[in-house]
C-alpha atoms as a PDB file:
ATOM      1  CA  UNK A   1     -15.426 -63.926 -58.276  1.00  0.00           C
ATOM      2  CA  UNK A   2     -11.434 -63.531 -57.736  1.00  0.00           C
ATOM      3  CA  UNK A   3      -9.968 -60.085 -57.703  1.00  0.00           C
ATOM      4  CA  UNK A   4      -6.083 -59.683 -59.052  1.00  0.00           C
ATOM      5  CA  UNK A   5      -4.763 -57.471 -56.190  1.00  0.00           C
ATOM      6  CA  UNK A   6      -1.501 -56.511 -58.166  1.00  0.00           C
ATOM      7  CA  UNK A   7      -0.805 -55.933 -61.848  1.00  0.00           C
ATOM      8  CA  UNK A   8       0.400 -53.571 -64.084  1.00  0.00           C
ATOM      9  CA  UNK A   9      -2.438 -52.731 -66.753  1.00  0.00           C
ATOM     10  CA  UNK A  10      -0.395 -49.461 -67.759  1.00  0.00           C
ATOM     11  CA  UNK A  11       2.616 -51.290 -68.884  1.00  0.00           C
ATOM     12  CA  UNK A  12       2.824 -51.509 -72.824  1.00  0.00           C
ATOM     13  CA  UNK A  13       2.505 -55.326 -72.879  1.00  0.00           C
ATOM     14  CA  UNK A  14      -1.218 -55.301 -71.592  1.00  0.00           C
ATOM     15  CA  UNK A  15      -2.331 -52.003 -72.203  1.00  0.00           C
ATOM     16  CA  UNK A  16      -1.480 -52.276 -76.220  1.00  0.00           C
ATOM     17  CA  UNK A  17      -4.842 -54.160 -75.730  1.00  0.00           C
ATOM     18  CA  UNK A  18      -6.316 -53.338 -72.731  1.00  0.00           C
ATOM     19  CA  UNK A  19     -10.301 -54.111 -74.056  1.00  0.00           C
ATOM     20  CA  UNK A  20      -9.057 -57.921 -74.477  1.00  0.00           C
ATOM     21  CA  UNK A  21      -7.259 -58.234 -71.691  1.00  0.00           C
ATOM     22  CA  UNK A  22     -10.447 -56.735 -69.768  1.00  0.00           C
ATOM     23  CA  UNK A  23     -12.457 -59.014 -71.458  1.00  0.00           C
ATOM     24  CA  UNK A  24     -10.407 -62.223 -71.264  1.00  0.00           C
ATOM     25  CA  UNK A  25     -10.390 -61.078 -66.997  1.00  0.00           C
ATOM     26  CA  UNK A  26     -14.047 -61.126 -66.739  1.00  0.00           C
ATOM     27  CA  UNK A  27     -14.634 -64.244 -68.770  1.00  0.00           C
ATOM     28  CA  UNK A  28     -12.152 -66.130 -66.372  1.00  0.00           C
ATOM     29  CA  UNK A  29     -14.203 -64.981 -63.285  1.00  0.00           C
ATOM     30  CA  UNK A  30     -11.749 -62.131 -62.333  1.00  0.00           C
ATOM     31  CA  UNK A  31     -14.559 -59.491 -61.165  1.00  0.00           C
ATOM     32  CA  UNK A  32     -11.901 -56.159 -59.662  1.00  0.00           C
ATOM     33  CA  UNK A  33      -7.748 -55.232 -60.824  1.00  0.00           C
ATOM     34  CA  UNK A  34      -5.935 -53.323 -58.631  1.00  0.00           C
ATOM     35  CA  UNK A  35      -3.181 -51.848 -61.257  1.00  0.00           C
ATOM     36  CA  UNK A  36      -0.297 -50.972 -59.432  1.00  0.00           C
ATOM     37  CA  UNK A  37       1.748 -47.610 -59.589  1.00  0.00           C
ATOM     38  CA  UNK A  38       5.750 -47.439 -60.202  1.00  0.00           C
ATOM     39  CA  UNK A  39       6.152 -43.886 -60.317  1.00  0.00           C
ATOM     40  CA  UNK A  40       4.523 -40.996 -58.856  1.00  0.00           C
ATOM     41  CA  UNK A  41       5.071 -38.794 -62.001  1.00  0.00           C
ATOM     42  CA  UNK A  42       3.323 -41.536 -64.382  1.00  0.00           C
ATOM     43  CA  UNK A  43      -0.133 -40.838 -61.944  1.00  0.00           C
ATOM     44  CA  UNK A  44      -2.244 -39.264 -64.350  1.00  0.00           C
ATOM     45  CA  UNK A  45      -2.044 -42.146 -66.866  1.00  0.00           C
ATOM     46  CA  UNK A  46      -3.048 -44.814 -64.465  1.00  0.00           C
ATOM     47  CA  UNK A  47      -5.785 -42.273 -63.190  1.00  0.00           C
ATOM     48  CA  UNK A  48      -7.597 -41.936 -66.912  1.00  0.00           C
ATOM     49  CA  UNK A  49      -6.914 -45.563 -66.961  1.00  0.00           C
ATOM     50  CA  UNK A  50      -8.636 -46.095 -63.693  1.00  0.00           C
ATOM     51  CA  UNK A  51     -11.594 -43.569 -64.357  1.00  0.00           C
ATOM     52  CA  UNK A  52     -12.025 -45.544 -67.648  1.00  0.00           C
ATOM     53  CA  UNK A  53     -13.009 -48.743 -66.291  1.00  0.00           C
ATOM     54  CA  UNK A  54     -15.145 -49.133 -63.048  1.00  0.00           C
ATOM     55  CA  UNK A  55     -13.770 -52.598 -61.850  1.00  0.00           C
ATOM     56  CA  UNK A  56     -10.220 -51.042 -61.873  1.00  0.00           C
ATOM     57  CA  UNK A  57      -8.706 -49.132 -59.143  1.00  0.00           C
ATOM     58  CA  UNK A  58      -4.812 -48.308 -58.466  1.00  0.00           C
ATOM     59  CA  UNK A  59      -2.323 -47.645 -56.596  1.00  0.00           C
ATOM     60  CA  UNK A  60       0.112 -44.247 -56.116  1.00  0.00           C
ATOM     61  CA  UNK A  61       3.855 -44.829 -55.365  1.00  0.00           C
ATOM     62  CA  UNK A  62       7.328 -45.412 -56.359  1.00  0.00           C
ATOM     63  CA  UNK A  63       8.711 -48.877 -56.897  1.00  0.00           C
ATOM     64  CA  UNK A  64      12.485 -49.249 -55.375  1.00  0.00           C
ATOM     65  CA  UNK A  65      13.994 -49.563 -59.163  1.00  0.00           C
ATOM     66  CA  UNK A  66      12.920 -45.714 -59.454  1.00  0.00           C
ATOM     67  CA  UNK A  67      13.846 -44.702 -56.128  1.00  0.00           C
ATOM     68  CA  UNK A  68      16.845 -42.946 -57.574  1.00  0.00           C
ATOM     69  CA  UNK A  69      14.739 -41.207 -60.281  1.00  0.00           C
ATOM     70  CA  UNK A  70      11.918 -39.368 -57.504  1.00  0.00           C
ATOM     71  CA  UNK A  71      13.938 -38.920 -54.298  1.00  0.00           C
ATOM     72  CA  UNK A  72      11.912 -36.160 -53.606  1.00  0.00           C
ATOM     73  CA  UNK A  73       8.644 -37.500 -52.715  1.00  0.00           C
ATOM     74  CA  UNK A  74       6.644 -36.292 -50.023  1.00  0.00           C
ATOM     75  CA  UNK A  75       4.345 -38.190 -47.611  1.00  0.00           C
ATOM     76  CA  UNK A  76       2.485 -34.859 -48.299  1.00  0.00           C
ATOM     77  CA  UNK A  77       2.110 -35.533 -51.988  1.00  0.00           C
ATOM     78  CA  UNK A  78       1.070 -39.289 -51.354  1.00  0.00           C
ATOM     79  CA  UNK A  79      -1.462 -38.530 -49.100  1.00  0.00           C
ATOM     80  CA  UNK A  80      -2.711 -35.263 -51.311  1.00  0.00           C
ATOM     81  CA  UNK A  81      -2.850 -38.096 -54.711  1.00  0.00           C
ATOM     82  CA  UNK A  82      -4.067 -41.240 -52.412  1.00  0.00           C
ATOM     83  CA  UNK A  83      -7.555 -38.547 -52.114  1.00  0.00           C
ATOM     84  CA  UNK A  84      -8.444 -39.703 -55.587  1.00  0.00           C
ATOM     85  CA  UNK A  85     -11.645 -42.047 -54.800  1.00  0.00           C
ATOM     86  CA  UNK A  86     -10.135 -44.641 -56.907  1.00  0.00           C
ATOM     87  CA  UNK A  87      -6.591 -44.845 -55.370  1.00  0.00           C
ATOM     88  CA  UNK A  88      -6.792 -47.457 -52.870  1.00  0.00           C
ATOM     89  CA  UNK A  89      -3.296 -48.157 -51.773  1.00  0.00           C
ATOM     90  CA  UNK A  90       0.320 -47.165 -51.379  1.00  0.00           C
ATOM     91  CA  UNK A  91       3.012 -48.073 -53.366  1.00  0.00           C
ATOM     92  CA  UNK A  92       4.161 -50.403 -54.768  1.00  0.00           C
ATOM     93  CA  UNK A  93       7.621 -49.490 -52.393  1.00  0.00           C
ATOM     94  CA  UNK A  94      10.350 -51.747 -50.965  1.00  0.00           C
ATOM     95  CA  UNK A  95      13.641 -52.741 -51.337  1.00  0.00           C
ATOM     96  CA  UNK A  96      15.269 -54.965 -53.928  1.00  0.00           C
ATOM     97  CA  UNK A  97      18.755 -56.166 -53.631  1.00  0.00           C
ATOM     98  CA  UNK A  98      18.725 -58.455 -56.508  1.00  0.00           C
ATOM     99  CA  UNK A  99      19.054 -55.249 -59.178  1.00  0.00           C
ATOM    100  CA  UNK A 100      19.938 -52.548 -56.994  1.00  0.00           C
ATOM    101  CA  UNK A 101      18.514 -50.034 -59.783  1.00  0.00           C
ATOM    102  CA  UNK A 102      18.738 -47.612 -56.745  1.00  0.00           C
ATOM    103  CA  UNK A 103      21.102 -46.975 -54.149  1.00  0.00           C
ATOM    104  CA  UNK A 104      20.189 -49.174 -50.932  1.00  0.00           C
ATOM    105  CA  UNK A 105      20.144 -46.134 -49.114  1.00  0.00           C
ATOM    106  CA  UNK A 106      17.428 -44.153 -51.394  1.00  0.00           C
ATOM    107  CA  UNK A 107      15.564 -47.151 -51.150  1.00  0.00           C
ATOM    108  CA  UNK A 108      15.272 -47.206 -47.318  1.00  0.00           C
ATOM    109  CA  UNK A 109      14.117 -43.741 -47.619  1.00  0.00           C
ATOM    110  CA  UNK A 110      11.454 -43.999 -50.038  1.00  0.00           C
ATOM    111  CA  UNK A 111      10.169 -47.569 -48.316  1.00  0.00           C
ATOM    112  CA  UNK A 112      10.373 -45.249 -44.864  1.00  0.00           C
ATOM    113  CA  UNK A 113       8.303 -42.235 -46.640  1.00  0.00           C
ATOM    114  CA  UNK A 114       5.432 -44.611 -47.874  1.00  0.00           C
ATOM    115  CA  UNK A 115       5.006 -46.314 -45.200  1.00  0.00           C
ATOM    116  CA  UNK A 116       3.758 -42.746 -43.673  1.00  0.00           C
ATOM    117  CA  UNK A 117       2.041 -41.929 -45.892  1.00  0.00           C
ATOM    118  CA  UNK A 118       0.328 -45.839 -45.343  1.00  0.00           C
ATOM    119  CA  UNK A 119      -0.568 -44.564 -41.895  1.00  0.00           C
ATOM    120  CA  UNK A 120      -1.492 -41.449 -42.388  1.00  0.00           C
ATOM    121  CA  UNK A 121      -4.391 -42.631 -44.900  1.00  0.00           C
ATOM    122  CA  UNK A 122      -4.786 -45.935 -43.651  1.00  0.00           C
ATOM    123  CA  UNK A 123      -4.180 -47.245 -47.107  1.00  0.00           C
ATOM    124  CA  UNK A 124      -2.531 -50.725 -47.404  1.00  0.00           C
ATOM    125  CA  UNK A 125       1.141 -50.306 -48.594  1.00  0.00           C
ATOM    126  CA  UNK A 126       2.011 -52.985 -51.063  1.00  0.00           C
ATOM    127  CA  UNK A 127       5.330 -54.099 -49.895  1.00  0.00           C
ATOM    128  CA  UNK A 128       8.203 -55.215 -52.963  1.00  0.00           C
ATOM    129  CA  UNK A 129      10.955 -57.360 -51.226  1.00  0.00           C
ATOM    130  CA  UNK A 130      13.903 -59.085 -53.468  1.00  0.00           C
ATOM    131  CA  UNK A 131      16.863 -60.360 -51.912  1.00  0.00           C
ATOM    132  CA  UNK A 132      16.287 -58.245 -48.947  1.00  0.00           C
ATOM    133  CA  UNK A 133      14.513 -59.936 -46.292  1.00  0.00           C
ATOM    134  CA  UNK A 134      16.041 -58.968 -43.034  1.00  0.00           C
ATOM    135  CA  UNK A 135      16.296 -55.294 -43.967  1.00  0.00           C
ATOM    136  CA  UNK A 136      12.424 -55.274 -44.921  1.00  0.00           C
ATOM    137  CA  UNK A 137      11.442 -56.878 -41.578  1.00  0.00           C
ATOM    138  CA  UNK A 138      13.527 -54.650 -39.410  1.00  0.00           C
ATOM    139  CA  UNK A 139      12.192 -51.197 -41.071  1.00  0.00           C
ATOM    140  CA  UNK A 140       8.720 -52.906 -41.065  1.00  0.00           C
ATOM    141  CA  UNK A 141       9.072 -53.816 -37.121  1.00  0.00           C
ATOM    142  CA  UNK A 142      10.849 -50.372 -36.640  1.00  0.00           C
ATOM    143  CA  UNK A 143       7.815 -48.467 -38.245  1.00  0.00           C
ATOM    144  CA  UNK A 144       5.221 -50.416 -36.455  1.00  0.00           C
ATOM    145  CA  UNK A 145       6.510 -49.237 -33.070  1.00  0.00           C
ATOM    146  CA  UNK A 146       5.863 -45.740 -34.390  1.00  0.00           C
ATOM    147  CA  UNK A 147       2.201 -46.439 -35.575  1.00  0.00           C
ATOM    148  CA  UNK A 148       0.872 -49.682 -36.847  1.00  0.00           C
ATOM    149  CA  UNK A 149      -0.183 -49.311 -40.666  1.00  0.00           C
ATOM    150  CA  UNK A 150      -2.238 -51.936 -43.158  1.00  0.00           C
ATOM    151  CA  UNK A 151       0.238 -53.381 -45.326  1.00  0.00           C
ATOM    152  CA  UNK A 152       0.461 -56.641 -48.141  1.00  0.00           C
ATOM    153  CA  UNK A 153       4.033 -58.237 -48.952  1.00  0.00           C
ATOM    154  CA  UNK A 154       3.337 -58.405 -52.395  1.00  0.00           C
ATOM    155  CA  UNK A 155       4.389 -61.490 -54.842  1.00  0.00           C
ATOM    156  CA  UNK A 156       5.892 -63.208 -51.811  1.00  0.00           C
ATOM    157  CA  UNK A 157       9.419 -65.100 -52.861  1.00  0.00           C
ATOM    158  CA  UNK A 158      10.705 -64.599 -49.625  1.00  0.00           C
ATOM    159  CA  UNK A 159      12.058 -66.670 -46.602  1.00  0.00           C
ATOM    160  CA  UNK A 160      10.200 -67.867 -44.076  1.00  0.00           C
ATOM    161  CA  UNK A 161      11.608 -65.582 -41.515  1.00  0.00           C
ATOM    162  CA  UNK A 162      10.160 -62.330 -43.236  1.00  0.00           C
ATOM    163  CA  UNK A 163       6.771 -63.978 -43.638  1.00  0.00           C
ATOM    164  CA  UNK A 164       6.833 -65.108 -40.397  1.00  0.00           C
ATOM    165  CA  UNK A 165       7.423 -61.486 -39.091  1.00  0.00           C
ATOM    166  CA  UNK A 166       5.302 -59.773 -41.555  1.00  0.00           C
ATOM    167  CA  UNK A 167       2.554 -61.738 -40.095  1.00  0.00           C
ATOM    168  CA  UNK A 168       3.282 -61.119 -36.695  1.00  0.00           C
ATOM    169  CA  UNK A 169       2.974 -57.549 -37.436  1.00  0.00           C
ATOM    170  CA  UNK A 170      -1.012 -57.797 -39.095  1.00  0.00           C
ATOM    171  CA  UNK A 171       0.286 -57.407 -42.907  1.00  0.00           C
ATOM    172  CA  UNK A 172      -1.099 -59.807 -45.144  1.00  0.00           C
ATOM    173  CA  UNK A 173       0.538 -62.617 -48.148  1.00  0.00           C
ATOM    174  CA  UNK A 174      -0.115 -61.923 -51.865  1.00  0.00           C
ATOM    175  CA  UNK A 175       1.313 -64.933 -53.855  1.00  0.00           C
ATOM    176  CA  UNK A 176       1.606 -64.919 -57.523  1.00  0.00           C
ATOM    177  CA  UNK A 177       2.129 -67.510 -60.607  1.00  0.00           C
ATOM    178  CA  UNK A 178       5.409 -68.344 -58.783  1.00  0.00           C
ATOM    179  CA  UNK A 179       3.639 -70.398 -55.954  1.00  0.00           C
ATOM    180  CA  UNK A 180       2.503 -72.805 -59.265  1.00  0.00           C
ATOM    181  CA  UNK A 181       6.113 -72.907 -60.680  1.00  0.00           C
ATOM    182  CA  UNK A 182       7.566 -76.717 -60.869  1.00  0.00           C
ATOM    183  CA  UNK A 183      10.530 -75.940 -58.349  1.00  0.00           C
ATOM    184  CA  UNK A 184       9.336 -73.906 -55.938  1.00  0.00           C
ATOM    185  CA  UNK A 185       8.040 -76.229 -53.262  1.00  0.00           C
ATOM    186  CA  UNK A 186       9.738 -74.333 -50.514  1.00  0.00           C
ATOM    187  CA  UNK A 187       7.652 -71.195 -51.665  1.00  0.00           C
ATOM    188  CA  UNK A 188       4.355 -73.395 -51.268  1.00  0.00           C
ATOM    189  CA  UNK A 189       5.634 -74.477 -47.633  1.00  0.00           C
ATOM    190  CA  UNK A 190       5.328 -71.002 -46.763  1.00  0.00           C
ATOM    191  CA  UNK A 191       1.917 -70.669 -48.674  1.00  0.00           C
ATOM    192  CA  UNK A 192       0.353 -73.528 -46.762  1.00  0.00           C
ATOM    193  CA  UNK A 193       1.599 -72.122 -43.792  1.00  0.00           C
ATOM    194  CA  UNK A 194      -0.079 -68.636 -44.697  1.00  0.00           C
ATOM    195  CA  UNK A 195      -3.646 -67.951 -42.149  1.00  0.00           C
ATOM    196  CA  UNK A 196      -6.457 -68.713 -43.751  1.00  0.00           C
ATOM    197  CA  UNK A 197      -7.492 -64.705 -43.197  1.00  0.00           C
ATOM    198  CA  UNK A 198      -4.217 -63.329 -44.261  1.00  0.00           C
ATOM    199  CA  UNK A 199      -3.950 -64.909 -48.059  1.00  0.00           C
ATOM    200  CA  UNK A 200      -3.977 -62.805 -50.790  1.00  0.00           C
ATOM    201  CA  UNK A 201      -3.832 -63.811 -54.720  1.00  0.00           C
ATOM    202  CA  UNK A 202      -2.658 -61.362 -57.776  1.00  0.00           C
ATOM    203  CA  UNK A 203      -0.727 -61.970 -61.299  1.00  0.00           C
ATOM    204  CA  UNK A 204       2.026 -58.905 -61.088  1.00  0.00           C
ATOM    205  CA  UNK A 205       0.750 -58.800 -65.051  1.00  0.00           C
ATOM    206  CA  UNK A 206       2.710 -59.172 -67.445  1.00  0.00           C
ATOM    207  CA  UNK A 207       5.693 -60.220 -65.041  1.00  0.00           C
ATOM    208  CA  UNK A 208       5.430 -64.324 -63.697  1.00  0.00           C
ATOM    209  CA  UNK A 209       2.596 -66.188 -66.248  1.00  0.00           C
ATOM    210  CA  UNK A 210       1.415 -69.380 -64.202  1.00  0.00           C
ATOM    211  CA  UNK A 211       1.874 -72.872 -65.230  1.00  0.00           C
ATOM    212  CA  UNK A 212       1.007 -73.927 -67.716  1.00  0.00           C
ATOM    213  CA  UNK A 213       1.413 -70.429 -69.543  1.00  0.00           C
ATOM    214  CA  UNK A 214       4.517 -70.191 -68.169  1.00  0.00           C
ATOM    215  CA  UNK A 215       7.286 -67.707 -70.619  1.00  0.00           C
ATOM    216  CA  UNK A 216       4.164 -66.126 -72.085  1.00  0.00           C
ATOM    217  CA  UNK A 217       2.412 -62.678 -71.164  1.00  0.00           C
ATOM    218  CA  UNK A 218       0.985 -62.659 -68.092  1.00  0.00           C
ATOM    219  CA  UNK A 219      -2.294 -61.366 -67.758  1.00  0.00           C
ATOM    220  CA  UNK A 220      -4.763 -60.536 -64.609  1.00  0.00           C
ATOM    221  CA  UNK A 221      -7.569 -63.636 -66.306  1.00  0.00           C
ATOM    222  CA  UNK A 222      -4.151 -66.003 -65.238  1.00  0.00           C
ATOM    223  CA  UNK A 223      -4.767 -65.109 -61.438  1.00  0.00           C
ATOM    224  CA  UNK A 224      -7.667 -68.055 -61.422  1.00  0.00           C
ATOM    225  CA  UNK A 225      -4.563 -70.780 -61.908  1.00  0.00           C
ATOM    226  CA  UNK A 226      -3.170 -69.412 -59.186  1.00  0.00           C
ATOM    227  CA  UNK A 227      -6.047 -69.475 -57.194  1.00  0.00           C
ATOM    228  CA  UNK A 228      -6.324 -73.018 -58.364  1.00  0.00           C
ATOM    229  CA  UNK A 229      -3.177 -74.145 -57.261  1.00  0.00           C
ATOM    230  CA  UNK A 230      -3.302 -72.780 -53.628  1.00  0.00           C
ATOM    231  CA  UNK A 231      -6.722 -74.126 -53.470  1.00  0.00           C
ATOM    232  CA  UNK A 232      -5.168 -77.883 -54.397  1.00  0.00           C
ATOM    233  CA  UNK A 233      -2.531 -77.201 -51.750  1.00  0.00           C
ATOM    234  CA  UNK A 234      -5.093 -76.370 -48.834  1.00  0.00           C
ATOM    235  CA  UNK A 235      -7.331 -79.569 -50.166  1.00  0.00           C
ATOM    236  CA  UNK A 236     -10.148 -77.177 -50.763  1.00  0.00           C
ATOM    237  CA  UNK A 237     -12.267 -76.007 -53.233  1.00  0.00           C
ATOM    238  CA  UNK A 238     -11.402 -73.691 -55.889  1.00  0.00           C
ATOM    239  CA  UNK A 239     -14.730 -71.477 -55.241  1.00  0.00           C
ATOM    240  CA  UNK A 240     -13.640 -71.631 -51.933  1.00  0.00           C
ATOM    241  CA  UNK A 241     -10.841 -70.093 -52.453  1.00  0.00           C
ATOM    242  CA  UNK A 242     -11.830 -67.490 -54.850  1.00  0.00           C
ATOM    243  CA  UNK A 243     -14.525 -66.671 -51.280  1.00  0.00           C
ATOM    244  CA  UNK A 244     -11.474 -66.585 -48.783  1.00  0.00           C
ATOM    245  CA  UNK A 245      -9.075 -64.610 -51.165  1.00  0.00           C
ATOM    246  CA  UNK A 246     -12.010 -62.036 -51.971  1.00  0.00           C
ATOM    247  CA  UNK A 247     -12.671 -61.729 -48.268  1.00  0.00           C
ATOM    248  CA  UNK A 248      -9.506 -61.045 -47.237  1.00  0.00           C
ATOM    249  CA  UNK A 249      -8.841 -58.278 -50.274  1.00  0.00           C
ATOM    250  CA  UNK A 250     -11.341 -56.519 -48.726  1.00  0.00           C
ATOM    251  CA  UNK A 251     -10.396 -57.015 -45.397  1.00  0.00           C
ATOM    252  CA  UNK A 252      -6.955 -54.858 -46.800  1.00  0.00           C
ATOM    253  CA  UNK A 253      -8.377 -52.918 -49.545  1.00  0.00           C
ATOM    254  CA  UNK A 254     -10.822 -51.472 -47.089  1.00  0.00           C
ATOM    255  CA  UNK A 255     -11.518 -48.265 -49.472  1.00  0.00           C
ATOM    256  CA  UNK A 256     -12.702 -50.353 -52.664  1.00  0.00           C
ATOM    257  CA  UNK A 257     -16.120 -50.600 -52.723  1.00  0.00           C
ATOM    258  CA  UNK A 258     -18.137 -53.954 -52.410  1.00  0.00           C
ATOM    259  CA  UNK A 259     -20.015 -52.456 -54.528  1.00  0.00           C
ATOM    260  CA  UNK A 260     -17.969 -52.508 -57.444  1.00  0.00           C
ATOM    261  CA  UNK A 261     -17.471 -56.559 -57.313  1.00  0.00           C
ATOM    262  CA  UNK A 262     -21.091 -56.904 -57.236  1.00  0.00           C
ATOM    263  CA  UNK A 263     -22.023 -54.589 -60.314  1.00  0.00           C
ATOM    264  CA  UNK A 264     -19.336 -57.306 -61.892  1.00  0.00           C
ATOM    265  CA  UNK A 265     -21.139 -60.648 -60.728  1.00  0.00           C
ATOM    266  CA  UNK A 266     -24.398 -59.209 -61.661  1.00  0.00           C
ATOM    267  CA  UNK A 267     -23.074 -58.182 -65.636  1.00  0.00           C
ATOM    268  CA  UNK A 268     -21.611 -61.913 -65.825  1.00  0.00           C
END
C-alpha cells in the first residue's frame, strides 16, 4: 500500500468531508496520512482529528507563512506536544521567499527552533523551501554540525544544488503532483536522480492535484498518480514503487507503527 507522507486533512477543503476523502484514500490503495501541522495553536484540532482515525497521524509545528503570528515557540513546547503517541514529526517549518508572509528573519528563527526540537526527539522535521534554496542548505549544514537530526524536504521544487546537499546531509526527497506536471522536466531530472532509499511520495492535499486532475482538489487517494509517474520514470513497476516509497517512510517516520499499515492491508 502507498502512504501520503504530507497533507493537510484539517484544512476546510478536505475536512468538509473527511469520511469520503478517507474512503476514496483507502479504495486507491493509500493505507497511512500523515496530516501536517501549520500552527502550533491549531494542535488540538489535528489531535481529535488524529485520535479519530487510526491510519492518520500528524505533525506539530509552524509553517514559515505563520512565523510572524507564533514567534514565541519553544523547542520546550515542541518537544512537550511531539509526546502525543500519534505526533510523528516536526513541522512543517522552513523558509519561503516567494510570499514572504513573515519576515525572513522570523523565519530563520522558527526553521532554527524546530530543527531542535527535530533532534531533541529524533522526529523527522518536514522541511518547506520556496525560493530559498541557498539559505535552507546553509542553516541545514550549519545545524548538522551541531547535532545531526532526521529530516524530509518536503514537496521538492527546488534546484539541484539544495537536493544535492540535503542528501549529503541523510535527509530524505518527498515529491508531490508537481513531479507529473507537463513542464516540469527539470524537476523529474532531479527525481531520477533521487537514491532509491531516500524517495519519498505525498499529495500536500488540497494544494498541487496531479495530472490528469490537475486545477481540481487535491486529495491524499491522488498520491497513487504520483507514485505512478515516478515509477514510469525509474522504468519500474508501480507496486514497486508503492514497496520502495513505503520502506523508506518508515525508514523516516520511525515512530509510526508498522502496525498501523498492516491493520489497513488486512481491512482491504
Amino acid at each position: 500500500m502507498l502512504i501520503d507522507s504530507h497533507c493537510h486533512l484539517d484544512f476546510p477543503e478536505l475536512n468538509a468531508e473527511l469520511g469520503g476523502v478517507l474512503a476514496r484514500a483507502r479504495e486507491a490503495g493509500v493505507g497511512l496520512m500523515v496530516t501536517i501541522s501549520t500552527r502550533v495553536a491549531k494542535f488540538n484540532e489535528l489531535k481529535t482529528l488524529v485520535e479519530a482515525h487510526d491510519n492518520v497521524f500528524c505533525s506539530v509545528g509552524t509553517h514559515p507563512h505563520n512565523a510572524a503570528e507564533e514567534p514565541d515557540i519553544t523547542v520546550e513546547e515542541l518537544v512537550e506536544i511531539a509526546r502525543h503517541p500519534k505526533v510523528v514529526a516536526i513541522g512543517e517549518a522552513g523558509l519561503d521567499y516567494h510570499y514572504d508572509h513573515s519576515p525572513r528573519d522570523m523565519q530563520k528563527k522558527s526553521f532554527r527552533t524546530h530543527i531542535a526540537a527535530a533532534r531533541a526527539t529524533g522526529l523527522p522535521l518536514v522541511i518547506h523551501a520556496r525560493e530559498a534554496d541557498a539559505d535552507v542548505a546553509r542553516i541545514l549544514e550549519e545545524e548538522s554540525e551541531a547535532g545531526a537530526f532526521p529530516f524530509v524536504l518536503h514537496c521538492f521544487t527546488s534546484g539541484a544544488d539544495l537536493a544535492h546537499r540535503g542528501l549529503a546531509l541523510g535527509g530524505f526527497i518527498s515529491f508531490s503532483g508537481v513531479v507529473t506536471f507537463k513542464k516540469a522536466d527539470a524537476l523529474r531530472d532531479i527525481a531520477l536522480a533521487v537514491p532509491y532509499d531516500r524517495v519519498l511520495v505525498e499529495t500536500d492535499a488540497p494544494y498541487l492535484a496531479p495530472e490528469p486532475f490537475r486545477g481540481k482538489t487535491n486529495e491524499p487517494a491522488f498520491v497513487a498518480k504520483t507514485a505512478a509517474r515516478l515509477a514510469a520514470l525509474r522504468g519500474i513497476g508501480e507496486d514497486e514503487m508503492a514497496r520502495l516509497t513505503t520502506q523508506n517512510f518508515f525508514q523516516l517516520f520511525k515512530k509510526v507503527p508498522r502496525e498501523a499499515l498492516k491493520a489497513q492491508s488486512n481491512a482491504a
